[in-house]
PDB file of N, CA and C in Angstrom:
ATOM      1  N   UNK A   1      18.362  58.483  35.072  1.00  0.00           N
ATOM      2  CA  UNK A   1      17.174  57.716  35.405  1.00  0.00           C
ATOM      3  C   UNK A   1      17.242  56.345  34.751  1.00  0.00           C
ATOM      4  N   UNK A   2      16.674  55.459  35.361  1.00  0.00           N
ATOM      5  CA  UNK A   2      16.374  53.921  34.909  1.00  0.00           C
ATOM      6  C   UNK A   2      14.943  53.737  34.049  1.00  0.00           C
ATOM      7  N   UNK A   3      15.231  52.459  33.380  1.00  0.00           N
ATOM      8  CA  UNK A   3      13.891  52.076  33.056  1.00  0.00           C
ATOM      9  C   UNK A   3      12.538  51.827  33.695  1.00  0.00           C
ATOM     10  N   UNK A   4      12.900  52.051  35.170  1.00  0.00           N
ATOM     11  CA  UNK A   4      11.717  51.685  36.060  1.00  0.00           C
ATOM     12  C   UNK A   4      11.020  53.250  36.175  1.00  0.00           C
ATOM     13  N   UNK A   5      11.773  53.979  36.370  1.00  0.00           N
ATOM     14  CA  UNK A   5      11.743  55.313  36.789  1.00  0.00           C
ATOM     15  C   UNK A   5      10.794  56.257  36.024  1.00  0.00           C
ATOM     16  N   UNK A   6      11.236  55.470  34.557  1.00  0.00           N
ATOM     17  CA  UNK A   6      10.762  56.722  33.829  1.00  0.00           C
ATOM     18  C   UNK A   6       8.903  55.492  33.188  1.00  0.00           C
ATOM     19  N   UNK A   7       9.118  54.137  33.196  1.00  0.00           N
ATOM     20  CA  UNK A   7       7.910  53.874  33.497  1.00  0.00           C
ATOM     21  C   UNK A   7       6.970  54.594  34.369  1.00  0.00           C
ATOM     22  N   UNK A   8       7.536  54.503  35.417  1.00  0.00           N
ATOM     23  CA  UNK A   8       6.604  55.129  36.653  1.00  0.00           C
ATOM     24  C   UNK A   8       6.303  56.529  36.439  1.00  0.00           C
ATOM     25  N   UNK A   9       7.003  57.451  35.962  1.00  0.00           N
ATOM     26  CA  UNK A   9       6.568  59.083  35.544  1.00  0.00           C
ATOM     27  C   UNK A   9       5.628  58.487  34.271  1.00  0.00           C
ATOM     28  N   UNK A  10       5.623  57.821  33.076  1.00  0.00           N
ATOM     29  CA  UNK A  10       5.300  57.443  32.266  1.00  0.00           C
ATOM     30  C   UNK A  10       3.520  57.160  32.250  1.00  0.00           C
ATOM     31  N   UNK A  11       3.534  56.451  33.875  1.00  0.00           N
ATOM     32  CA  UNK A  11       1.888  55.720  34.229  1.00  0.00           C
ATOM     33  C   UNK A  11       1.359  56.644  34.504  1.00  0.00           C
ATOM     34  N   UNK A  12       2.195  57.671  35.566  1.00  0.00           N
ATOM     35  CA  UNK A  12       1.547  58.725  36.239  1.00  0.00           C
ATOM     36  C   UNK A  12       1.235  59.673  35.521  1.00  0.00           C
ATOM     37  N   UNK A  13       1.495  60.072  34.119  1.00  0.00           N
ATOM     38  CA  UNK A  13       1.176  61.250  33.346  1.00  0.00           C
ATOM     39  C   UNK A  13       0.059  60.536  32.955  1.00  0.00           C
ATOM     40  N   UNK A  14       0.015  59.079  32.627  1.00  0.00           N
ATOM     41  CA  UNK A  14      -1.220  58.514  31.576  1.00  0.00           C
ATOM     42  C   UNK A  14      -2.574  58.466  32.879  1.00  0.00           C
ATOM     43  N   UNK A  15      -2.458  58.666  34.141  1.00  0.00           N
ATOM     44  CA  UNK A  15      -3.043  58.364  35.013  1.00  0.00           C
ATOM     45  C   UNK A  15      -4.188  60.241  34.975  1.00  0.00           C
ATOM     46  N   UNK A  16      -3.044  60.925  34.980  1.00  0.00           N
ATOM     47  CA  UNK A  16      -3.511  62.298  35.172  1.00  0.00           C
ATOM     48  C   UNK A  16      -4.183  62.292  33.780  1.00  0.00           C
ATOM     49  N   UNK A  17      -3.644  62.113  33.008  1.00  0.00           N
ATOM     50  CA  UNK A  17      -4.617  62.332  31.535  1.00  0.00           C
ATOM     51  C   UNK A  17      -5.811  61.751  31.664  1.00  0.00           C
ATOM     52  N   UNK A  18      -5.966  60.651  31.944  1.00  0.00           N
ATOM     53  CA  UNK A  18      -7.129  59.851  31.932  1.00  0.00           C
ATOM     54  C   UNK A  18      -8.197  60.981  32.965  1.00  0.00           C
ATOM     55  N   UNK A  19      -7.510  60.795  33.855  1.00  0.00           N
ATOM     56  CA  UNK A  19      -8.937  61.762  34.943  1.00  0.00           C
ATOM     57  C   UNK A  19      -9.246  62.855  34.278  1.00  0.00           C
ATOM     58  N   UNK A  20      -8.460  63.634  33.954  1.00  0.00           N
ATOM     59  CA  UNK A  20      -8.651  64.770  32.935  1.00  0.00           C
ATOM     60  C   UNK A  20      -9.626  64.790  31.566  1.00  0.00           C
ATOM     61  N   UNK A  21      -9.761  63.991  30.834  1.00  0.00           N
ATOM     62  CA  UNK A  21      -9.590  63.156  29.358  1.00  0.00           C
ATOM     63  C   UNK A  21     -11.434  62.417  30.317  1.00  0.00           C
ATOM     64  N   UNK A  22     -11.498  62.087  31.554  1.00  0.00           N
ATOM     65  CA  UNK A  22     -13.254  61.565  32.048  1.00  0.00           C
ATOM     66  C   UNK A  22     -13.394  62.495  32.062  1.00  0.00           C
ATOM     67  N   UNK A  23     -12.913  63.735  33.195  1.00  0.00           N
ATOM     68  CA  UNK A  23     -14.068  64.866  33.754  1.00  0.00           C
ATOM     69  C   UNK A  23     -14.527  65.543  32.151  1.00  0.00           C
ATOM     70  N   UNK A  24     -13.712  65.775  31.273  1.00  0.00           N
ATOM     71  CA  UNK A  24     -14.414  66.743  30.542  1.00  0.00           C
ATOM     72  C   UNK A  24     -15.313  65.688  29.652  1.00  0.00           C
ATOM     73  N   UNK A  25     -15.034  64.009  28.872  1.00  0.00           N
ATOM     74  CA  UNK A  25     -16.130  63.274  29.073  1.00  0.00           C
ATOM     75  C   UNK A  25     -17.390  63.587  29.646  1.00  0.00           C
ATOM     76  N   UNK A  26     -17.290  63.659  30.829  1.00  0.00           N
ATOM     77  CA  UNK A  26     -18.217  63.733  31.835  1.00  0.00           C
ATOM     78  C   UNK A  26     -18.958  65.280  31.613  1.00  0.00           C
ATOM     79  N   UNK A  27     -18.515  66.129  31.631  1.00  0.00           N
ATOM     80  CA  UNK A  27     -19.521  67.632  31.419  1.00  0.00           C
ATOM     81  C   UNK A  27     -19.817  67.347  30.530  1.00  0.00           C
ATOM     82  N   UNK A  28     -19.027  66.894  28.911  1.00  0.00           N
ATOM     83  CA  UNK A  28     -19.677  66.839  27.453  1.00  0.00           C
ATOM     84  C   UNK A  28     -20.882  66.396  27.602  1.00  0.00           C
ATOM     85  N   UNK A  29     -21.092  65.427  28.121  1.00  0.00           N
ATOM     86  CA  UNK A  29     -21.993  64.457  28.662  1.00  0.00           C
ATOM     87  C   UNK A  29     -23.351  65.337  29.283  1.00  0.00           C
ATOM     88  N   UNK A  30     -23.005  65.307  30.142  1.00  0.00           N
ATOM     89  CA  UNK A  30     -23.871  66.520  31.194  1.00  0.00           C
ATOM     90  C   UNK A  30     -24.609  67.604  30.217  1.00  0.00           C
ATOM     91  N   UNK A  31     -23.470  68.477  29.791  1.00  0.00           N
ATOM     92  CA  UNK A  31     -24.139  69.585  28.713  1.00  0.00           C
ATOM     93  C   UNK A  31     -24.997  69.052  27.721  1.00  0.00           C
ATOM     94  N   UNK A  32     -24.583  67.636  27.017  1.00  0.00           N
ATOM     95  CA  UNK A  32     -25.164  67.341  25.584  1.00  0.00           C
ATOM     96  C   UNK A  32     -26.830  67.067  26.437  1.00  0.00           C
ATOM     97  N   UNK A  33     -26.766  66.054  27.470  1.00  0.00           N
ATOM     98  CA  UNK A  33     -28.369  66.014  28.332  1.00  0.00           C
ATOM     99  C   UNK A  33     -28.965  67.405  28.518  1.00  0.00           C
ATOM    100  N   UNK A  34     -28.479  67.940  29.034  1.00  0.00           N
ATOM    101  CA  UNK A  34     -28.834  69.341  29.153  1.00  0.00           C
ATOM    102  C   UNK A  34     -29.522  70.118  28.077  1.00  0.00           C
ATOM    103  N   UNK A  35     -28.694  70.142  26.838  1.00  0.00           N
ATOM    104  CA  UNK A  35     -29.520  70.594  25.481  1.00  0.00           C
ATOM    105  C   UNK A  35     -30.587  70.303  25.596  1.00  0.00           C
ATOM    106  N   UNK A  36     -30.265  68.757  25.404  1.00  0.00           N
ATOM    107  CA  UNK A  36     -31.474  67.517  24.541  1.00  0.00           C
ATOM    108  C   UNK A  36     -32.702  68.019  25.208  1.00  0.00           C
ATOM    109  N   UNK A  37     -32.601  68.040  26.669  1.00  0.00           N
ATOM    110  CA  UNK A  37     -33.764  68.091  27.797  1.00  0.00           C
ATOM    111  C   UNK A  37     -34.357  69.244  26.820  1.00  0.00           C
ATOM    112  N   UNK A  38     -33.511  70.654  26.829  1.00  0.00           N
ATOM    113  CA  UNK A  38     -34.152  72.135  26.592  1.00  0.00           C
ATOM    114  C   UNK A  38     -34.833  71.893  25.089  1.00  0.00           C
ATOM    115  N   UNK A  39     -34.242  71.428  24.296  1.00  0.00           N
ATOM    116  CA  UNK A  39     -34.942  71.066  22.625  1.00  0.00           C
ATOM    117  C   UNK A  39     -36.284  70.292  23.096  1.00  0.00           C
ATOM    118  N   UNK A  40     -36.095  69.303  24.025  1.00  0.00           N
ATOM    119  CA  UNK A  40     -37.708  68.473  24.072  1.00  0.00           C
ATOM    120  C   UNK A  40     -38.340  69.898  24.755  1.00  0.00           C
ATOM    121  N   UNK A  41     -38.353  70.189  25.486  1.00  0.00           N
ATOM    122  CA  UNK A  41     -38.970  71.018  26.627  1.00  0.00           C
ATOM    123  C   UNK A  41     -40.039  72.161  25.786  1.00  0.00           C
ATOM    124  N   UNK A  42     -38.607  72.668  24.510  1.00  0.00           N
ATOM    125  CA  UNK A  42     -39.198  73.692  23.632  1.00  0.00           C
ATOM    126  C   UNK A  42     -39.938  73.124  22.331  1.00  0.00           C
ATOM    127  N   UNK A  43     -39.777  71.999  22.129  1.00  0.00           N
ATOM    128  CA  UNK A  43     -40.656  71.211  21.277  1.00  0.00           C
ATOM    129  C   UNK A  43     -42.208  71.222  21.903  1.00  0.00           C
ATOM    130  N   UNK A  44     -42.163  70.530  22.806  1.00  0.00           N
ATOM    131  CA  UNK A  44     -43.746  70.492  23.734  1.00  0.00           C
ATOM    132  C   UNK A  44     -44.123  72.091  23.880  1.00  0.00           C
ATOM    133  N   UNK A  45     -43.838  72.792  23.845  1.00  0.00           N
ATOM    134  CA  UNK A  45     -44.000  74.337  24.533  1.00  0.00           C
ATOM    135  C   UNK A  45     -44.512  74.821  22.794  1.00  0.00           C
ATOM    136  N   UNK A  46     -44.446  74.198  21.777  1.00  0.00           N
ATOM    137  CA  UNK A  46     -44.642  74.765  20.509  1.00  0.00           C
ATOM    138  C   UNK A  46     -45.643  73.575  20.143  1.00  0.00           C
ATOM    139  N   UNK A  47     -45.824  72.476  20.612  1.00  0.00           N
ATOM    140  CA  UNK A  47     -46.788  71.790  20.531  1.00  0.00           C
ATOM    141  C   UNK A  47     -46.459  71.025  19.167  1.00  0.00           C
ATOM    142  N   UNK A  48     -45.028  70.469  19.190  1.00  0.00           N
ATOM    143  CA  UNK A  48     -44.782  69.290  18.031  1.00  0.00           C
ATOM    144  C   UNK A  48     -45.167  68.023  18.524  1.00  0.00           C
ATOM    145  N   UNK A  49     -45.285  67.485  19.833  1.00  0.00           N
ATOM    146  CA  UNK A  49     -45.891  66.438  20.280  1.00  0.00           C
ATOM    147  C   UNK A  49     -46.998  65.792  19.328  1.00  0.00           C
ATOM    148  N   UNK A  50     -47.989  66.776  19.098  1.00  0.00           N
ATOM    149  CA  UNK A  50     -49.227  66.694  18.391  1.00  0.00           C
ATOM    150  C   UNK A  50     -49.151  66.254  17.183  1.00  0.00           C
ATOM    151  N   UNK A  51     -48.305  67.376  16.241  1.00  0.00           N
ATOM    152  CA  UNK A  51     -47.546  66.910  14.887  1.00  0.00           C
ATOM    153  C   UNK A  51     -47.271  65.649  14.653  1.00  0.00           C
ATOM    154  N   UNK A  52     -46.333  65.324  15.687  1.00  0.00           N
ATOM    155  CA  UNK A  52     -45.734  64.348  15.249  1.00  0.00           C
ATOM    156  C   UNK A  52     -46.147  62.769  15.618  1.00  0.00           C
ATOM    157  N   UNK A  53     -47.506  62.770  17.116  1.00  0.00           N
ATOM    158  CA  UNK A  53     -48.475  62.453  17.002  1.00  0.00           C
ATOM    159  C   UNK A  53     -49.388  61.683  15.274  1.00  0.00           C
ATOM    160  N   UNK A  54     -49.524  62.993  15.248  1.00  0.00           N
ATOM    161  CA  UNK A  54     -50.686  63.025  13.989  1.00  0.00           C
ATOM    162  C   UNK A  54     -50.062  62.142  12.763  1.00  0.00           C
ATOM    163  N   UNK A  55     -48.254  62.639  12.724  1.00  0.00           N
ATOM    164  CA  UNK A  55     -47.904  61.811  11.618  1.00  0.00           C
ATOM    165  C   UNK A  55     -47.835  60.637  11.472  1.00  0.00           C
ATOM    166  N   UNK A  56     -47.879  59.872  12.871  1.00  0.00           N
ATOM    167  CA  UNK A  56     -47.437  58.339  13.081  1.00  0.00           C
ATOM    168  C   UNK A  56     -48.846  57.966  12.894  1.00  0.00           C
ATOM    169  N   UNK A  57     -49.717  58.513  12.927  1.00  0.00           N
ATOM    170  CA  UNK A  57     -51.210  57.860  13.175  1.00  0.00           C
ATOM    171  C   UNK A  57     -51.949  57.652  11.563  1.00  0.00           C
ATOM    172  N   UNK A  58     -51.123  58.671  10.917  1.00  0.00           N
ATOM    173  CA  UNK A  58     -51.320  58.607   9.068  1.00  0.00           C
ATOM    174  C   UNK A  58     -50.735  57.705   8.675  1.00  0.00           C
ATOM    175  N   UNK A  59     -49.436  57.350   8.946  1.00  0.00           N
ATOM    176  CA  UNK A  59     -48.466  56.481   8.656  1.00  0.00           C
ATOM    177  C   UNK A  59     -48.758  55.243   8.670  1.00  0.00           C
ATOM    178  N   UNK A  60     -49.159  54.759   9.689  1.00  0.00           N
ATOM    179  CA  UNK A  60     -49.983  53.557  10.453  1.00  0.00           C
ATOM    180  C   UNK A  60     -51.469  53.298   9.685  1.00  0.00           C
ATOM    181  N   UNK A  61     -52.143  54.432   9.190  1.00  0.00           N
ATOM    182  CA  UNK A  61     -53.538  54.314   8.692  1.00  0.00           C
ATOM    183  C   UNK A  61     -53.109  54.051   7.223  1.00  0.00           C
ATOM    184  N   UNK A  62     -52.353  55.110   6.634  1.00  0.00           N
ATOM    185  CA  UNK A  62     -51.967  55.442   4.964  1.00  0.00           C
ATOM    186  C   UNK A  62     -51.126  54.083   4.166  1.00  0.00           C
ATOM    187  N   UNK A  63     -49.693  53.915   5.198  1.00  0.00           N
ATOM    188  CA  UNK A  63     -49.186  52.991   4.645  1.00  0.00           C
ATOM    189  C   UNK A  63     -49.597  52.011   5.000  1.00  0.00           C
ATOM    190  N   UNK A  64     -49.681  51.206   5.873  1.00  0.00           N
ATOM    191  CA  UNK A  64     -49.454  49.988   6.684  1.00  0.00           C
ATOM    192  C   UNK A  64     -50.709  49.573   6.388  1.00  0.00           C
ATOM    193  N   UNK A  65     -51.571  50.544   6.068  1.00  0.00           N
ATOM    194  CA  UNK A  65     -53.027  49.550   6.227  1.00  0.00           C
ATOM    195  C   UNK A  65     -53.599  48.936   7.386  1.00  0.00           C
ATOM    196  N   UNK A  66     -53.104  49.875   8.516  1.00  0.00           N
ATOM    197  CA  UNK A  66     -53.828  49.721  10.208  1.00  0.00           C
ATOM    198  C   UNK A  66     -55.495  50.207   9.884  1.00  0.00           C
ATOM    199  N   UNK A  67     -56.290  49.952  10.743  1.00  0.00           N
ATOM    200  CA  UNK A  67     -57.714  50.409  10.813  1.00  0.00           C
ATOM    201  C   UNK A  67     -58.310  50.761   9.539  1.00  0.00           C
TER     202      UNK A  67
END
């Protein structure tokens, strides 16, 4: 084989890696949204909204010296 030759097998392996090397990118991706969604979903369903609500509104009153 030549130097051209084995460039060209050379691109084409880095070509297949790459698509390979996105798609699973791509599910990591997918799955990590997926969690995140189910953690908010089960946060609201236990009613930390409120909590955490309540804490920003102390925070804002206690430190900051709002209202």
């Amino acid at each position: 084989m030549d130097n051209n030759t084995d460039l060209k097998l050379s691109q084409n392996c880095r070509k297949k890696h790459f698509k390979i090397e996105s798609r699973r990118k791509t599910s990591l991706r997918i799955a990590g949204l997926l969690t995140a969604c189910a953690f908010v979903v089960y946060g609201f369903s236990r009613g930390e909204a409120a909590v955490v609500l309540n804490k920003a509104v102390n925070i804002c009153l206690e430190c900051i010296g709002l209202g």
